[in-house]
Protein backbone atom coordinates (compact mmCIF):
# COMPACT_ATOMS: atom_id res chain seq x y z
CA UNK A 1 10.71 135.16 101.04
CA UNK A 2 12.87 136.26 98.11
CA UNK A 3 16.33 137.28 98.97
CA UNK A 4 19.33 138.41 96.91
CA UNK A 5 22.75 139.45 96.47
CA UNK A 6 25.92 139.92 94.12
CA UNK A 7 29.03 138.63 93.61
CA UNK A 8 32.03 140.16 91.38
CA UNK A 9 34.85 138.29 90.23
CA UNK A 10 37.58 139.88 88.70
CA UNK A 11 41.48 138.77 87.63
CA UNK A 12 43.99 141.70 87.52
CA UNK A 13 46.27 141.76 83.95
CA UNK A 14 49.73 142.83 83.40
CA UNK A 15 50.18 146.56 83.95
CA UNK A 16 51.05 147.12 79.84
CA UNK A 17 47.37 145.21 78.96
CA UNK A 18 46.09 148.28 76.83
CA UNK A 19 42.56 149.12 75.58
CA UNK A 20 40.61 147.51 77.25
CA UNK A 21 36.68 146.42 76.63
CA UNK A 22 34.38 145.08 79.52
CA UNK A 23 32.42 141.75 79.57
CA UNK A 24 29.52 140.65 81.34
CA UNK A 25 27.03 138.36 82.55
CA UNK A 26 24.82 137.72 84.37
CA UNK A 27 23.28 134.16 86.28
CA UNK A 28 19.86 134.39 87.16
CA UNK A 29 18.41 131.46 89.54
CA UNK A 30 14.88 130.61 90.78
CA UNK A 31 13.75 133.73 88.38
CA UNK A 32 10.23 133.60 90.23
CA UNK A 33 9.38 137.40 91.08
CA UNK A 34 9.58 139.76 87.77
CA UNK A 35 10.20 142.88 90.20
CA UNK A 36 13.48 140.98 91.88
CA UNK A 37 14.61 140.15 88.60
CA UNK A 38 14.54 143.59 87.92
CA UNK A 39 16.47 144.53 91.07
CA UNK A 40 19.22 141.94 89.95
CA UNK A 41 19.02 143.42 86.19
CA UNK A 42 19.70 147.09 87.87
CA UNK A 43 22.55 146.25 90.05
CA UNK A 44 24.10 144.37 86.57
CA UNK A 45 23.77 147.35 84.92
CA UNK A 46 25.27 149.86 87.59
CA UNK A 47 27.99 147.76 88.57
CA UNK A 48 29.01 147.05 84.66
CA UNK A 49 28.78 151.09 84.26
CA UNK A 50 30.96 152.13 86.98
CA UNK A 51 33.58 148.88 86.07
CA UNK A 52 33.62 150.86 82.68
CA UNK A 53 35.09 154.11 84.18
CA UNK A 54 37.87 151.36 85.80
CA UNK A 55 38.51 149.70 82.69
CA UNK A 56 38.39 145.90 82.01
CA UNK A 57 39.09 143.31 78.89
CA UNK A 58 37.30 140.06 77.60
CA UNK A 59 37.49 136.61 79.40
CA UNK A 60 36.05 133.15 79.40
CA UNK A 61 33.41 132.89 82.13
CA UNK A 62 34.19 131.29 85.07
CA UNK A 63 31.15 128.05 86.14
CA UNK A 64 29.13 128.65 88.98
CA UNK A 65 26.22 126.76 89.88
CA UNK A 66 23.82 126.47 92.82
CA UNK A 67 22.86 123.69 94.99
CA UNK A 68 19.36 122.02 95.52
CA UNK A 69 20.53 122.75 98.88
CA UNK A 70 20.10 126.78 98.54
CA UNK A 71 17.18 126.30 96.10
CA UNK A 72 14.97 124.77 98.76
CA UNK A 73 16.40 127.06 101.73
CA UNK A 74 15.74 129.83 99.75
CA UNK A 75 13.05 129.79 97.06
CA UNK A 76 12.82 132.84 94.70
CA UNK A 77 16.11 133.42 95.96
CA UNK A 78 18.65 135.39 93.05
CA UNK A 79 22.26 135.75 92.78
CA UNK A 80 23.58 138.02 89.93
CA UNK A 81 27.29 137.23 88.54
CA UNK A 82 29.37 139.69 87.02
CA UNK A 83 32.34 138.50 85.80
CA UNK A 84 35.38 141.45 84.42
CA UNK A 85 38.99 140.53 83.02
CA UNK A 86 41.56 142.75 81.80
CA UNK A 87 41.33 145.26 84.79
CA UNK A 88 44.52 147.35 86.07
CA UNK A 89 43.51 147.75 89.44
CA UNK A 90 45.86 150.00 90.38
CA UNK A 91 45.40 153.30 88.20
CA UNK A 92 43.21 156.23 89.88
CA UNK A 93 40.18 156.99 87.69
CA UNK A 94 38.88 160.48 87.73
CA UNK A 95 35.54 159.47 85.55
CA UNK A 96 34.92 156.78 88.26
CA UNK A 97 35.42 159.31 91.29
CA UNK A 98 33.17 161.72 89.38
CA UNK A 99 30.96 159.00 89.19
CA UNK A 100 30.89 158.72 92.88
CA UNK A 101 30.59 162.30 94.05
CA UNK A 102 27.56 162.16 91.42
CA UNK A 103 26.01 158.82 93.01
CA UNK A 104 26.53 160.74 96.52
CA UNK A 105 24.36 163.30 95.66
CA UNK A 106 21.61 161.50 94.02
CA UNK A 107 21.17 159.44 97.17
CA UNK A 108 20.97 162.51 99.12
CA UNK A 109 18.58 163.97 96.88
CA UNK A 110 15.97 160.47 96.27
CA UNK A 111 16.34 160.06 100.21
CA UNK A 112 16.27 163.58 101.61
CA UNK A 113 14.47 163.78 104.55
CA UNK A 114 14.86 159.82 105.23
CA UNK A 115 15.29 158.11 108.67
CA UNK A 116 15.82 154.47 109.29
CA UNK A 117 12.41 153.75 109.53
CA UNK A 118 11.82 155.18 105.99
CA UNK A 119 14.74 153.22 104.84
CA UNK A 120 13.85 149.65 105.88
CA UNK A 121 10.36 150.68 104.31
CA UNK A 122 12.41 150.17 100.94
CA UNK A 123 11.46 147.08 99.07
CA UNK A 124 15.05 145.66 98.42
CA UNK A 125 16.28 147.16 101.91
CA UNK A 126 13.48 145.50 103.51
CA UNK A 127 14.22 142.07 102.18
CA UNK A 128 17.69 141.88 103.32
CA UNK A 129 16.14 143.53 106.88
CA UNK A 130 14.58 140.56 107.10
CA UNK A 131 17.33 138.08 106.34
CA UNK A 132 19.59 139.52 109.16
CA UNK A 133 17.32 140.30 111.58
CA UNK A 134 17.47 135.97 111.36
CA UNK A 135 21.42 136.24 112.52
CA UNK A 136 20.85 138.87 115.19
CA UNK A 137 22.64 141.21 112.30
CA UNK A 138 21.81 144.83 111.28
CA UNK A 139 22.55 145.03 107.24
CA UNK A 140 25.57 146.46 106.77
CA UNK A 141 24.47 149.03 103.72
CA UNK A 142 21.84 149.96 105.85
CA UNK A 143 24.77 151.75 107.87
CA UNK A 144 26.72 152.94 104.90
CA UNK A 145 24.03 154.49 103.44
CA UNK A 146 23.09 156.26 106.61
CA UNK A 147 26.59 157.43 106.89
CA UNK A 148 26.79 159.02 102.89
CA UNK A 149 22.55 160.56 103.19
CA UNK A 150 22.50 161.55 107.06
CA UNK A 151 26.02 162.29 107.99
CA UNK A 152 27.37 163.62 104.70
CA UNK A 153 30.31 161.50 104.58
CA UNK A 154 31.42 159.74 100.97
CA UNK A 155 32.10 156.88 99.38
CA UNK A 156 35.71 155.94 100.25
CA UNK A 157 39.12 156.04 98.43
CA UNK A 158 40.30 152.85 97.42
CA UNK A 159 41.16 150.48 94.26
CA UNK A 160 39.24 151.19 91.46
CA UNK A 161 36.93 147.96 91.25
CA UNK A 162 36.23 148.22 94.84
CA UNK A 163 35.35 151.80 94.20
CA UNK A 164 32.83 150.24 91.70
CA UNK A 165 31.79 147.83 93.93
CA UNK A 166 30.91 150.12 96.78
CA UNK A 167 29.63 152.86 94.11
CA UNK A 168 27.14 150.29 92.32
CA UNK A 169 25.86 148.67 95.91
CA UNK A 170 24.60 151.46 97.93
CA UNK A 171 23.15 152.68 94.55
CA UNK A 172 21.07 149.88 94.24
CA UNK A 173 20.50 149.04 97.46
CA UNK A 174 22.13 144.97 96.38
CA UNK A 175 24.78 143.57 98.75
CA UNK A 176 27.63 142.57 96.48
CA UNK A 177 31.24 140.45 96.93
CA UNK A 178 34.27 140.93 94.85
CA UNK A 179 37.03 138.53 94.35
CA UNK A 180 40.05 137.99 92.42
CA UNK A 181 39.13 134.98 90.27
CA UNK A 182 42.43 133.68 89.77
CA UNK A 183 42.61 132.63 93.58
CA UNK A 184 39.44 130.70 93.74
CA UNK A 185 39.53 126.82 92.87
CA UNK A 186 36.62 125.18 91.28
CA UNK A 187 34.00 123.97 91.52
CA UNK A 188 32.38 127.19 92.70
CA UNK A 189 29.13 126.53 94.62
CA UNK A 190 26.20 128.56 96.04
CA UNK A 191 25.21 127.06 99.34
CA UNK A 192 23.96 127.37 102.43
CA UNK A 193 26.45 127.08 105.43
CA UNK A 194 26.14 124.25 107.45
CA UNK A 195 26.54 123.18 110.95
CA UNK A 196 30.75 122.95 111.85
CA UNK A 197 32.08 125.65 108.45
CA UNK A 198 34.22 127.64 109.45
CA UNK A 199 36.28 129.97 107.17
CA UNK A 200 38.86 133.02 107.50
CA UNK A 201 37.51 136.39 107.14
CA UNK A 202 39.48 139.24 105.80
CA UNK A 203 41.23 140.59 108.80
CA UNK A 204 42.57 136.57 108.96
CA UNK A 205 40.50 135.61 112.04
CA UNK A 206 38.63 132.36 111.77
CA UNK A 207 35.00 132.43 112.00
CA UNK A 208 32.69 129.49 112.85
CA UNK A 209 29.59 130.11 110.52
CA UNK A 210 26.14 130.13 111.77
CA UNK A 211 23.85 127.32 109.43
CA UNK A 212 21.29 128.33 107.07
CA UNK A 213 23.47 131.33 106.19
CA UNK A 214 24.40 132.08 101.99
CA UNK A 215 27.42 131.43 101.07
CA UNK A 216 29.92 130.59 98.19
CA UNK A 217 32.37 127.87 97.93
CA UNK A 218 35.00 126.99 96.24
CA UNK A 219 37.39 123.65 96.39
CA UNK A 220 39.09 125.37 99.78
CA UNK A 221 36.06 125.84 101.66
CA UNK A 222 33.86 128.68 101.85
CA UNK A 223 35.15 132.00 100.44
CA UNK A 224 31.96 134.46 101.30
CA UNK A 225 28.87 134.38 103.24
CA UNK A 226 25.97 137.04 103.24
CA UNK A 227 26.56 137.90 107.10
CA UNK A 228 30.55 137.85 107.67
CA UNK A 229 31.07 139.08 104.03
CA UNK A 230 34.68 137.78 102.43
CA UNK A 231 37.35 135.29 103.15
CA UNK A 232 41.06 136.55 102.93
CA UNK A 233 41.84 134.08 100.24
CA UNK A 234 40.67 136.19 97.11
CA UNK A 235 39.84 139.64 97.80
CA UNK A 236 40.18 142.09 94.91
């Protein structure tokens, strides 16, 4: 069963770095299922679009490959990489936080009247539904996007590529990872977790990792998995 997610690398610039441009791409594996591909294609293009309002600068690409490992867990499985330089992380954007009042109430308009049921019925949501429900795990954007269409809350404050970040996934519906590509140490891998990995999440408590689980490596160990989210090596 085709399964999916998103991962966002960025590397913060010197406060002067002025006029900035954006750049992009994206890594497609195992392209077997046009409508996926598609999925992948939409989060590129929502993510890139609210990175724009944050501002960002050209960069050589950092390598990523996958293993035969994941390929065979996890046949038609995607991973889109998006890849931004040149970003000052730490100026407020209005056009972004317009962006996310507007994305707020476009998912409470295309959902209105939605409960949970009607949300798992979602293609993508469905998909990762299933992929938990494996780990004993309810999908976190599941939960966030309950919180923004049933309870009216919104999409938090915080640094401007996060903002995108957050902004872009419960748009699309595609779980997605940011990282600050100057901490990670190739070669960067996408695995599957294995019996014995451990890694340290973000709140710096170690985490033994169940097998069979996505995740992405670099030289240190694993940085991010699809169930316990980001290490607290190279957050953004």
């Amino acid at each position: 069963m085709p399964h999916f997610t998103g991962f966002v690398l960025a590397e913060e610039p010197p406060l002067a770095a002025k006029n900035p441009t954006c750049f992009c791409r994206a890594i497609i594996w195992n392209d077997q299922n046009n409508s996926l591909k598609h999925t992948i294609q939409d989060w590129i293009e929502a993510t890139v679009y609210h990175i724009f309002l944050a501002y960002a600068k050209l960069r050589s690409m950092l390598n990523i490959t996958a293993t035969q490992e994941w390929k065979t867990a996890y046949p038609g499985a995607q991973i889109g990489i998006l890849e931004i330089a040149g970003v000052d992380n730490t100026l407020k954007s209005e056009l972004l936080e317009a962006e996310k009042r507007a994305v707020e109430a476009r998912l409470r308009e295309r959902y209105n009247g939605y409960s949970r049921s009607n949300f798992l019925a979602l293609p993508v949501m469905a998909a990762y539904e299933r992929y938990y429900k494996r780990f004993d795990k309810t999908y976190h954007v599941l939960l966030q996007l309950e919180s923004i269409v049933l309870k009216g809350k919104n999409l938090p404050e915080v640094s401007p590529l996060v903002g995108a970040n957050f902004t872009a996934e419960l748009d699309t519906l595609v779980l997605t990872a940011s990282h600050d590509a100057a901490c990670l140490q190739p070669p960067l891998l996408i695995d599957v977790s294995r019996v014995g990995d451990m890694f340290t999440r973000m709140n710096g408590a170690p985490k033994q990792l169940s097998p069979g689980d996505m995740v992405m490596r670099d030289s240190q160990g694993v940085i991010c998995t699809i169930i316990y989210g980001q290490d607290n090596l190279s957050p953004i």
